[in-house]
C-alpha atoms as a PDB file:
ATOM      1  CA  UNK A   1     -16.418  30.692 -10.781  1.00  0.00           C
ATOM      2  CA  UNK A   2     -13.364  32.392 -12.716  1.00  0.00           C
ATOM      3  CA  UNK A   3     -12.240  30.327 -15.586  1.00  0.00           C
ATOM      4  CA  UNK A   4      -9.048  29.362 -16.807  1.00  0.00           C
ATOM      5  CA  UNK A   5      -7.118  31.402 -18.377  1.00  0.00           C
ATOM      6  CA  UNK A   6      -6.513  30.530 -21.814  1.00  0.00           C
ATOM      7  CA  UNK A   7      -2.520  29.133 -22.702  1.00  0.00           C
ATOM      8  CA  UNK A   8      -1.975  29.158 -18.831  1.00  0.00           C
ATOM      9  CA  UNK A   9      -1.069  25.694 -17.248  1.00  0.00           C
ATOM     10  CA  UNK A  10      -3.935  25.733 -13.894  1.00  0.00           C
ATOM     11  CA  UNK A  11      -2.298  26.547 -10.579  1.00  0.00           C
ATOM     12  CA  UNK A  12      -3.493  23.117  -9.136  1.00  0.00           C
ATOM     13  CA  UNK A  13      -1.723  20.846 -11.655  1.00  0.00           C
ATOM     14  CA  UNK A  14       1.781  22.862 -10.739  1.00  0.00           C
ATOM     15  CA  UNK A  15       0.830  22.311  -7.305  1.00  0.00           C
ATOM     16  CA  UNK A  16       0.132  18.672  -7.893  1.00  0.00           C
ATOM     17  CA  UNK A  17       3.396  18.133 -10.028  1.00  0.00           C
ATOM     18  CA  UNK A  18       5.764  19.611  -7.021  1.00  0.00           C
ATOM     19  CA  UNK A  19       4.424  17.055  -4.697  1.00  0.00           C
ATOM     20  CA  UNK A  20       6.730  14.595  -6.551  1.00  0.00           C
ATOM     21  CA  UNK A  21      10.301  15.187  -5.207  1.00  0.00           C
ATOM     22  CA  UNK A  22       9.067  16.158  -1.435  1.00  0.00           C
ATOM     23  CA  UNK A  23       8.399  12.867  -0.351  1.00  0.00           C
ATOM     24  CA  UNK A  24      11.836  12.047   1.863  1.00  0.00           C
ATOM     25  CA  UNK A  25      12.340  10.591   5.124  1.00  0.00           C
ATOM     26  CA  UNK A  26      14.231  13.153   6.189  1.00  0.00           C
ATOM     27  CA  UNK A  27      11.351  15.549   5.261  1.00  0.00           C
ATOM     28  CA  UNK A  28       8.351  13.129   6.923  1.00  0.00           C
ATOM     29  CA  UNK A  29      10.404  11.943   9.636  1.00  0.00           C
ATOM     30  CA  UNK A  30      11.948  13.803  12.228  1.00  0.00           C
ATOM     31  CA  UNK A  31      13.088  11.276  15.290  1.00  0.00           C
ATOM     32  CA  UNK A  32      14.377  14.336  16.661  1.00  0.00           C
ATOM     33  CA  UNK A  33      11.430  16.188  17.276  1.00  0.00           C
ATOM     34  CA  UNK A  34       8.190  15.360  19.060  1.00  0.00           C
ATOM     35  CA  UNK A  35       5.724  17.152  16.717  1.00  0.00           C
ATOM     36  CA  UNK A  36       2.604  18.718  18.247  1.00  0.00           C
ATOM     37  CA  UNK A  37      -0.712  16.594  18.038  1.00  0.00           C
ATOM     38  CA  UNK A  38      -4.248  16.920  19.289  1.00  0.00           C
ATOM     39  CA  UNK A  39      -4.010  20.594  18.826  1.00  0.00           C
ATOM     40  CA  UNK A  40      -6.898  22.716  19.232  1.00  0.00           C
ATOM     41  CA  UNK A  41      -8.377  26.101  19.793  1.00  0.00           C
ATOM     42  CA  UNK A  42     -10.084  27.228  22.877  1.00  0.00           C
ATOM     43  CA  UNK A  43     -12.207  30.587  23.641  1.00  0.00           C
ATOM     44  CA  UNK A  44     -12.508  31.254  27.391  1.00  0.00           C
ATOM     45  CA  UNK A  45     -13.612  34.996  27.214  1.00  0.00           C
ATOM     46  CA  UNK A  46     -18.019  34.170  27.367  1.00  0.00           C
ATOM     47  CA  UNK A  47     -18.962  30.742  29.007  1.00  0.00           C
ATOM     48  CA  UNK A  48     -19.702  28.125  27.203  1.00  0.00           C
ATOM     49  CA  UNK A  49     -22.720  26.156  25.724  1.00  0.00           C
ATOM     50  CA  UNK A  50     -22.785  22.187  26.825  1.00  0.00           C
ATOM     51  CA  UNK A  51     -25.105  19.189  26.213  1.00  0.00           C
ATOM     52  CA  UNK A  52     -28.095  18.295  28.727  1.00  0.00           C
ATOM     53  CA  UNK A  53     -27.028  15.717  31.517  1.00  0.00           C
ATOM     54  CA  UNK A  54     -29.018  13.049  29.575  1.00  0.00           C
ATOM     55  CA  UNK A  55     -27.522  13.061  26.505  1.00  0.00           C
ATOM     56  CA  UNK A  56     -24.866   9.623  25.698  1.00  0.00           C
ATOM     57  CA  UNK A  57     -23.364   9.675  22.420  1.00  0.00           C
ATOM     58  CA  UNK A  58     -22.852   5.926  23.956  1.00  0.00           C
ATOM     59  CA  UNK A  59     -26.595   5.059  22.896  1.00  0.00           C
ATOM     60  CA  UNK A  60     -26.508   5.921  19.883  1.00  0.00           C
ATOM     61  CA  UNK A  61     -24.885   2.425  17.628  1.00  0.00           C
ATOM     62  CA  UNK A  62     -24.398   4.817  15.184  1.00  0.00           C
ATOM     63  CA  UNK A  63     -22.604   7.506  17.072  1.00  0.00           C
ATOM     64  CA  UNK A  64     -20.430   4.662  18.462  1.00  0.00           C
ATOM     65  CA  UNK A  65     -19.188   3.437  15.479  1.00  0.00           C
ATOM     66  CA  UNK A  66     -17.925   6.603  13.886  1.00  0.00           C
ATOM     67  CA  UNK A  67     -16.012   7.268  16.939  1.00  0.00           C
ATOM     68  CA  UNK A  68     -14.687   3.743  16.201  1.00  0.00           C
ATOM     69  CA  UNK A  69     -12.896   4.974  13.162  1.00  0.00           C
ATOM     70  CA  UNK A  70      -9.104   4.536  13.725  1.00  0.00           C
ATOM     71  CA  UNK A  71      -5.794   4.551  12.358  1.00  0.00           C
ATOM     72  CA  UNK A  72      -2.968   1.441  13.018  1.00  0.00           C
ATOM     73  CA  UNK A  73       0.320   2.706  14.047  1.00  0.00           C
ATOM     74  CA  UNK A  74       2.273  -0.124  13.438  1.00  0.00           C
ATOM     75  CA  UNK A  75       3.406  -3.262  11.318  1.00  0.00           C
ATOM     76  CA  UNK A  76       0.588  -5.189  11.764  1.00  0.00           C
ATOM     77  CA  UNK A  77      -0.219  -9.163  11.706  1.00  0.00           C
ATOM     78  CA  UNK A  78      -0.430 -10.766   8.149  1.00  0.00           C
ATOM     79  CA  UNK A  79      -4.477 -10.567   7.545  1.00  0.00           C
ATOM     80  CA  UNK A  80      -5.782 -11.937   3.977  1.00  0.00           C
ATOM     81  CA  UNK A  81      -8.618  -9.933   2.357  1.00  0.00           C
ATOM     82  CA  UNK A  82     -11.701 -12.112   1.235  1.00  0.00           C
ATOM     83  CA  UNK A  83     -13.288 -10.449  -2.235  1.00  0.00           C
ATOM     84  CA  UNK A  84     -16.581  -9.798  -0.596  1.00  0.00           C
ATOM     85  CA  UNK A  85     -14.667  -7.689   2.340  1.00  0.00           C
ATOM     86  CA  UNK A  86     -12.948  -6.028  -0.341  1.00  0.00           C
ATOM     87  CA  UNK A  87     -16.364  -4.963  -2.088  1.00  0.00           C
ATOM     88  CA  UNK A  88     -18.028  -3.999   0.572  1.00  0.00           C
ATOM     89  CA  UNK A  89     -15.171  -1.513   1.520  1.00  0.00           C
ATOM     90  CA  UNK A  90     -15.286  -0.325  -2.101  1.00  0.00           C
ATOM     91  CA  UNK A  91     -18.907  -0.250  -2.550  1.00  0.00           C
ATOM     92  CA  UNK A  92     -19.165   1.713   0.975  1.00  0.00           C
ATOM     93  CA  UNK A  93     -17.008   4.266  -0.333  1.00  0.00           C
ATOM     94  CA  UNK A  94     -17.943   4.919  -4.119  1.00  0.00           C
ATOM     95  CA  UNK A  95     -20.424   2.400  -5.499  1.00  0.00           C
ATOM     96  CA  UNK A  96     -22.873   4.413  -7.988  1.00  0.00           C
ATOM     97  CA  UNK A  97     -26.618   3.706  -7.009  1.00  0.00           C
ATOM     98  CA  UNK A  98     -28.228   2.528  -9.186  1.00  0.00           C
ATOM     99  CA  UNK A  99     -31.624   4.189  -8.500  1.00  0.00           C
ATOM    100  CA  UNK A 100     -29.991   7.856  -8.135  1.00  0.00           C
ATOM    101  CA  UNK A 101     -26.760   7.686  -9.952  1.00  0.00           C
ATOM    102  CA  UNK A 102     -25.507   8.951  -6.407  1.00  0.00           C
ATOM    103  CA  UNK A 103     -22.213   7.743  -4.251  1.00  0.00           C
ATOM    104  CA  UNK A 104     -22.210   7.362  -0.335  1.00  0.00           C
ATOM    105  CA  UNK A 105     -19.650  10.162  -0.093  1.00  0.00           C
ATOM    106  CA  UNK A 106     -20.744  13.676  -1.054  1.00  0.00           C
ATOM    107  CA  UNK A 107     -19.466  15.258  -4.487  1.00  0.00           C
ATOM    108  CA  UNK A 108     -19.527  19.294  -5.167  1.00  0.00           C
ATOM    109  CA  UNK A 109     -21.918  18.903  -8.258  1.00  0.00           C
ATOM    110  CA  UNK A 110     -22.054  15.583  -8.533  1.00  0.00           C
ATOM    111  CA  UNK A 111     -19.142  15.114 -10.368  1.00  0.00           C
ATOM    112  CA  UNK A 112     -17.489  12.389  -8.851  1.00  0.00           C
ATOM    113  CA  UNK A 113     -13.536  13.180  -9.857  1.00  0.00           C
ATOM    114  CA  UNK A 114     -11.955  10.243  -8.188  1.00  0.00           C
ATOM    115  CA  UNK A 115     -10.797   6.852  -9.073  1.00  0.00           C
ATOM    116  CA  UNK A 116     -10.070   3.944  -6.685  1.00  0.00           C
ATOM    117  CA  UNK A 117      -7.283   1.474  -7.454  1.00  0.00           C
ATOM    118  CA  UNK A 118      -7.117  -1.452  -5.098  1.00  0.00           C
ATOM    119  CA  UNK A 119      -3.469  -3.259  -5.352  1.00  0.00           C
ATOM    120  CA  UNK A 120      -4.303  -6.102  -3.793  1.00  0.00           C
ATOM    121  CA  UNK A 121      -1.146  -8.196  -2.254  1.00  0.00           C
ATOM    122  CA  UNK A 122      -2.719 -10.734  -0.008  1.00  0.00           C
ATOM    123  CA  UNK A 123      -6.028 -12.139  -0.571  1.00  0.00           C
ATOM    124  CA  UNK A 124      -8.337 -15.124   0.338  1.00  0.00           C
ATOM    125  CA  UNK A 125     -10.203 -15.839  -3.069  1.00  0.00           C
ATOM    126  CA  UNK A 126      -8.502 -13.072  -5.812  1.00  0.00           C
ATOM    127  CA  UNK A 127      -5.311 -13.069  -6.953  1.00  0.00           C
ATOM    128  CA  UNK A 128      -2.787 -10.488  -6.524  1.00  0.00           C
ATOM    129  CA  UNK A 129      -2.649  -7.642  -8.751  1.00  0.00           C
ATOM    130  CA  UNK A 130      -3.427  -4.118  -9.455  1.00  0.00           C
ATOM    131  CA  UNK A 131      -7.215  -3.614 -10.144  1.00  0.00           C
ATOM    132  CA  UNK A 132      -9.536  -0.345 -11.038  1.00  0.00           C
ATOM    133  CA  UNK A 133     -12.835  -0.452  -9.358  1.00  0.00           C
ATOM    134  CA  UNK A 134     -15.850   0.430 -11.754  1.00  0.00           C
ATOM    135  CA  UNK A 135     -18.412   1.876  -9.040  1.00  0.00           C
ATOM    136  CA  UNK A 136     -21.676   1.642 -11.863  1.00  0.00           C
ATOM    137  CA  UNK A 137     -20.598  -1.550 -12.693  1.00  0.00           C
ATOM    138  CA  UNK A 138     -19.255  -2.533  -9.448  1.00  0.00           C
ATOM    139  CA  UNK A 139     -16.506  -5.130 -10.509  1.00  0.00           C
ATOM    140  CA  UNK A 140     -12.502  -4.981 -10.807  1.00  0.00           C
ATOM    141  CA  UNK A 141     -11.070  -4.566 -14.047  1.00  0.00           C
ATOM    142  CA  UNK A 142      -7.449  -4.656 -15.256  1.00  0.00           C
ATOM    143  CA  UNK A 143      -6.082  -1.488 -16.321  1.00  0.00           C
ATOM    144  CA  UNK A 144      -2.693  -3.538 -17.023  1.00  0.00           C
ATOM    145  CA  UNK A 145      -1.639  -7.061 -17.974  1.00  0.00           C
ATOM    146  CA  UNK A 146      -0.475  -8.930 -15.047  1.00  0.00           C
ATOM    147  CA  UNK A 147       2.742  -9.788 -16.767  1.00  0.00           C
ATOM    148  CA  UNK A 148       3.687  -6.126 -17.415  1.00  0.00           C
ATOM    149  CA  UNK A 149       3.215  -5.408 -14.176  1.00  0.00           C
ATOM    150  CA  UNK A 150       5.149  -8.036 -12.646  1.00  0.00           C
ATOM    151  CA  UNK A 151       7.950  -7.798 -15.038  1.00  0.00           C
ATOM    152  CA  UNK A 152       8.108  -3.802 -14.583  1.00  0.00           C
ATOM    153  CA  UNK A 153       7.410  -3.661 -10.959  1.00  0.00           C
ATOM    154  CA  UNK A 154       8.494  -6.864  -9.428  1.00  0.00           C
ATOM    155  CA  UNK A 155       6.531  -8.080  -6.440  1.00  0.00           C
ATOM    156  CA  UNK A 156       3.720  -6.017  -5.259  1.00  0.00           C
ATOM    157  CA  UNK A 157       4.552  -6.542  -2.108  1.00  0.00           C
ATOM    158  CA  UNK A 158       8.224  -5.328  -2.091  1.00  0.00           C
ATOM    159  CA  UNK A 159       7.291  -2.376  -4.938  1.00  0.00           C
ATOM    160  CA  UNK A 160       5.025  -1.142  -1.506  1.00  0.00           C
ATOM    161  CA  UNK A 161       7.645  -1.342   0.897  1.00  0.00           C
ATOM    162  CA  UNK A 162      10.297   0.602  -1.506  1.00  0.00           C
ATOM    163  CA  UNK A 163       7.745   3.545  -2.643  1.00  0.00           C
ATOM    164  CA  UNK A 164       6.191   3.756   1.009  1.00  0.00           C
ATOM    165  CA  UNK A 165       8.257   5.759   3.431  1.00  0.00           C
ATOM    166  CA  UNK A 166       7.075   4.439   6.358  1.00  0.00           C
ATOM    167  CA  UNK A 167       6.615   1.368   5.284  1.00  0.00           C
ATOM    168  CA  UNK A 168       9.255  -1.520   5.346  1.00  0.00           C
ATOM    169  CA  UNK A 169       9.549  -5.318   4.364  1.00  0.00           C
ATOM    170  CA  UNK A 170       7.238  -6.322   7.139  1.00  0.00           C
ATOM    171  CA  UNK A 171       4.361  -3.867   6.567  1.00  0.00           C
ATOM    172  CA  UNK A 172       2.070  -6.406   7.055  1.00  0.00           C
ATOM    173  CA  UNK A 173      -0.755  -4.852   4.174  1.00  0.00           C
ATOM    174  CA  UNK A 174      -3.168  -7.102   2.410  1.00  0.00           C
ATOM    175  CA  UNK A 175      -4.521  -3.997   0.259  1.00  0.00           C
ATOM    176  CA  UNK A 176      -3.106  -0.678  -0.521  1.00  0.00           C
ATOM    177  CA  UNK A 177      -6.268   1.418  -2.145  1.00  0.00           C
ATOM    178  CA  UNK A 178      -4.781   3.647  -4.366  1.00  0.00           C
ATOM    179  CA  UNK A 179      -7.048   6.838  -4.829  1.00  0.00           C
ATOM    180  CA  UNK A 180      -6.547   9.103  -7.380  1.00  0.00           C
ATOM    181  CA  UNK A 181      -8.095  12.322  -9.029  1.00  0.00           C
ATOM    182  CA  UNK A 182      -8.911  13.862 -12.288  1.00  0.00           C
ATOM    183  CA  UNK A 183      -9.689  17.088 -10.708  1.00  0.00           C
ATOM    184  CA  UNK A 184     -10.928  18.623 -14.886  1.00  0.00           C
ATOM    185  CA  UNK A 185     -13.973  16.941 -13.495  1.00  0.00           C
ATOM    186  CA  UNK A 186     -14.749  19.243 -11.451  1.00  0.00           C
ATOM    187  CA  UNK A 187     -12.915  22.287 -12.907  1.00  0.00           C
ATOM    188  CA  UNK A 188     -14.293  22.113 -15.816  1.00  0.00           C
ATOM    189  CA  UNK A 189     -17.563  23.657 -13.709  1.00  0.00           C
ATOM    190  CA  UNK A 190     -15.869  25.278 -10.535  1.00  0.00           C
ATOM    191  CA  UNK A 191     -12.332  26.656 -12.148  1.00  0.00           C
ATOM    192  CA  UNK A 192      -9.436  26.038  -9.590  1.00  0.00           C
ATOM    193  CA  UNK A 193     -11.514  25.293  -6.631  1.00  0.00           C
ATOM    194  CA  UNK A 194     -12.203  22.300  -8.099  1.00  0.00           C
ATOM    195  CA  UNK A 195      -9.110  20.770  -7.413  1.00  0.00           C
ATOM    196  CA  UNK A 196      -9.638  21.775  -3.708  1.00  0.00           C
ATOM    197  CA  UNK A 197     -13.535  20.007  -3.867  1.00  0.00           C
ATOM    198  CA  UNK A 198     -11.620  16.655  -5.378  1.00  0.00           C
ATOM    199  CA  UNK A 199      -8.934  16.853  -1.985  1.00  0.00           C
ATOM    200  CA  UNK A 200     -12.024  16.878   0.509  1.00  0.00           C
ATOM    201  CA  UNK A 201     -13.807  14.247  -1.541  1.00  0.00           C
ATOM    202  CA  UNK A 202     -10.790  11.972  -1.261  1.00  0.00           C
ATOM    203  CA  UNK A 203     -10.891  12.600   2.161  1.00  0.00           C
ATOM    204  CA  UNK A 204     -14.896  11.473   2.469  1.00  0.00           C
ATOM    205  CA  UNK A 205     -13.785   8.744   0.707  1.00  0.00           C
ATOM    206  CA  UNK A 206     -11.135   7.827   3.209  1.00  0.00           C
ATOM    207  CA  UNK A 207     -13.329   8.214   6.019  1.00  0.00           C
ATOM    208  CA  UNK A 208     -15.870   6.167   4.362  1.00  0.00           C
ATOM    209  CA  UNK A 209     -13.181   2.937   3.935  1.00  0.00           C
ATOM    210  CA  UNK A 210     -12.096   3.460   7.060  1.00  0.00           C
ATOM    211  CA  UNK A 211     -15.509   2.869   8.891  1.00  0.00           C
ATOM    212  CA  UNK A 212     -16.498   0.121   6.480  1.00  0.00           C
ATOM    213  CA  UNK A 213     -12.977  -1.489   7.382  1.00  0.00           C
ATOM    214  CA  UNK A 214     -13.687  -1.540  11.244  1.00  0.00           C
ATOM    215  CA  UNK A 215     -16.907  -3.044  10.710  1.00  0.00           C
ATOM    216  CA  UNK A 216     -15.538  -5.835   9.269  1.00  0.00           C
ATOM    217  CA  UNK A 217     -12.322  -6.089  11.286  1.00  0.00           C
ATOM    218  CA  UNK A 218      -9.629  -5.051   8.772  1.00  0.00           C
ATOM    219  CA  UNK A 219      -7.400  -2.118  10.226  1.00  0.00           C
ATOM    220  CA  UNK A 220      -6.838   0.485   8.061  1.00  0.00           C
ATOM    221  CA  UNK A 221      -4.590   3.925   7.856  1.00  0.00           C
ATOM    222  CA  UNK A 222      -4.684   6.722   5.030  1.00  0.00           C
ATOM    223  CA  UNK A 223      -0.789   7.230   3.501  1.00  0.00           C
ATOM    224  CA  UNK A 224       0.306  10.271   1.800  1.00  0.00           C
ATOM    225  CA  UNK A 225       4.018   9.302   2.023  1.00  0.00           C
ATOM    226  CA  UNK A 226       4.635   7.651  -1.068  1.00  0.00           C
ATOM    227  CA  UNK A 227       6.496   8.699  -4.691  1.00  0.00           C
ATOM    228  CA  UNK A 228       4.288   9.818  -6.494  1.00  0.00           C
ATOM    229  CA  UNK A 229       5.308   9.218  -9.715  1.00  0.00           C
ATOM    230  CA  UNK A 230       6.544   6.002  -9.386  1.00  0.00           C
ATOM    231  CA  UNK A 231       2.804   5.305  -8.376  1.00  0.00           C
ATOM    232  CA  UNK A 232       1.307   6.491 -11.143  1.00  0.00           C
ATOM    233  CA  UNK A 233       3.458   5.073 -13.443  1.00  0.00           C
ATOM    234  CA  UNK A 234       2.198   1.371 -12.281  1.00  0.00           C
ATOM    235  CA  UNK A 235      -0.809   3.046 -12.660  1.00  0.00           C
ATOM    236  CA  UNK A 236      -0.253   3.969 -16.565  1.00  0.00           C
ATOM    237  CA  UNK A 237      -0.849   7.915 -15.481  1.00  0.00           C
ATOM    238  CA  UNK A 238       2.618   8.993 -15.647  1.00  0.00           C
ATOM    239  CA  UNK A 239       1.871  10.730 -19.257  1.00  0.00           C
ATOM    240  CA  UNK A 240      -1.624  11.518 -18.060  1.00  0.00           C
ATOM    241  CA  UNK A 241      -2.180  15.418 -17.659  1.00  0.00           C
ATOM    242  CA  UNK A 242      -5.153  15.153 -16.087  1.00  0.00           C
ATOM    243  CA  UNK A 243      -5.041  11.964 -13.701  1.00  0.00           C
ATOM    244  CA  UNK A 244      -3.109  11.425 -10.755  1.00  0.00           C
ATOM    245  CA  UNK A 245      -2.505   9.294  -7.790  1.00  0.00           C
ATOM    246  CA  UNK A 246      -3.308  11.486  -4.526  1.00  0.00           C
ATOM    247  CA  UNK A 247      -3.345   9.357  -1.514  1.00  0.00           C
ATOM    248  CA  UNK A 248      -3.775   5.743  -0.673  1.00  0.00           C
ATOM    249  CA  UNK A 249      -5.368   3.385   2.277  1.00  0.00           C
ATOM    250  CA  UNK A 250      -3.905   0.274   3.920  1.00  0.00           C
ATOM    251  CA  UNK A 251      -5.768  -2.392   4.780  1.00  0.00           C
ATOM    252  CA  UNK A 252      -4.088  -4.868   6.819  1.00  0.00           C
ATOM    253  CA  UNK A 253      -4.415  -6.433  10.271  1.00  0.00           C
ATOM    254  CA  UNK A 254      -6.741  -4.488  13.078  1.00  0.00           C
END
């Protein structure tokens, strides 16, 4: 892989830096227009290749269940997080093995680039607060005192419905996992495609929390509409160079 070059500031950290004044509602929102979805590409010219008549990706459990994976659409019902569903989501998603050193989502070299920040607003058995998962040690630490946080950010709950854009007063989420990257991780061996092999781990990561949330009943949607930097300010990265917030995950009602 090309290497940096030396003096330059890497593409993916400009990139990365311009994402912070293009979150708007009248950018992400558009009541105006019905936006395409479901898109796809079809070739027609040669026939086609399809299953045998016995195969049912219905008898397969596993099959089933990541077709389950789904995205809420809407406010959703108040629904309290217990600690162990909250581990269980994090340790499906990014726990280290102990036996391999390995993670259940798949890492270009191994490097493992992310961080997960749970900030946790309605719980059954933890208190509210913003938390850092350790995946070898597989607790929640406190990056910040509770105090600061409170006194510079006010209540959780509100700070998500201001920095959100789709979100509002009534959003209804119990956790908002905050994930974030420190793509030098994996530049430091793969140059500027590392930054694109952090994006598509964050995305096996999301796909990972989402499945883990189903099983357990706790709906769930990824959210890329947020400000950015007001986000990683509560998360103490706003002077950080190489760390930054890059998407997060609601869980809240199903």
């Amino acid at each position: 892989m090309r290497r940096h070059t030396e003096g330059l500031l890497p593409l993916y950290r400009l990139y990365h830096r311009n994402q912070y004044d293009l979150v708007d509602p009248a950018v992400t929102v558009d009541g105006d227009r019905d936006w395409p979805t479901g898109e796809y590409r079809e070739f027609t010219r040669l026939p086609a290749e399809t299953p045998s008549e016995s195969f049912d990706p219905d008898d397969s459990a596993f099959l089933r269940r990541l077709r389950s994976r789904s995205s809420f659409d809407d406010a959703t019902e108040p629904r309290p997080v217990s600690r162990d569903e909250l581990f269980a989501v994090l340790a499906s998603a990014y726990r280290v093995t102990p036996e391999t050193g390995t993670r259940p989502v798949a890492s270009a070299g191994q490097l493992y680039p992310l961080e997960l920040y749970p900030l946790v607003l309605d719980a059954v058995d933890i208190d509210a607060g913003l938390y850092h998962y350790n995946p070898a040690a597989n607790t929640l630490e406190r990056p910040a005192d509770p105090d600061y946080v409170a006194d510079r950010f006010g209540p959780l709950d509100r700070f998500v419905a201001d920095e959100w854009t789709h979100l509002g007063a009534d959003h209804g989420v119990s956790v908002m996992l905050l994930v974030a990257g420190l793509p030098s991780r994996s530049t430091v061996k793969y140059g500027e495609r590392g930054y694109l092999f952090t994006l598509v781990e964050a995305g096996a990561v999301i796909h990972a929390v989402q499945l883990a949330a189903g099983h357990l009943g706790i709906g769930s949607r990824p959210y890329a509409g947020f400000r950015y930097d007001a986000v990683d300010e509560l998360l103490g990265l706003a002077d950080e160079s190489d760390e930054w917030a890059l998407v997060s995950v609601a869980l809240a009602g199903p």
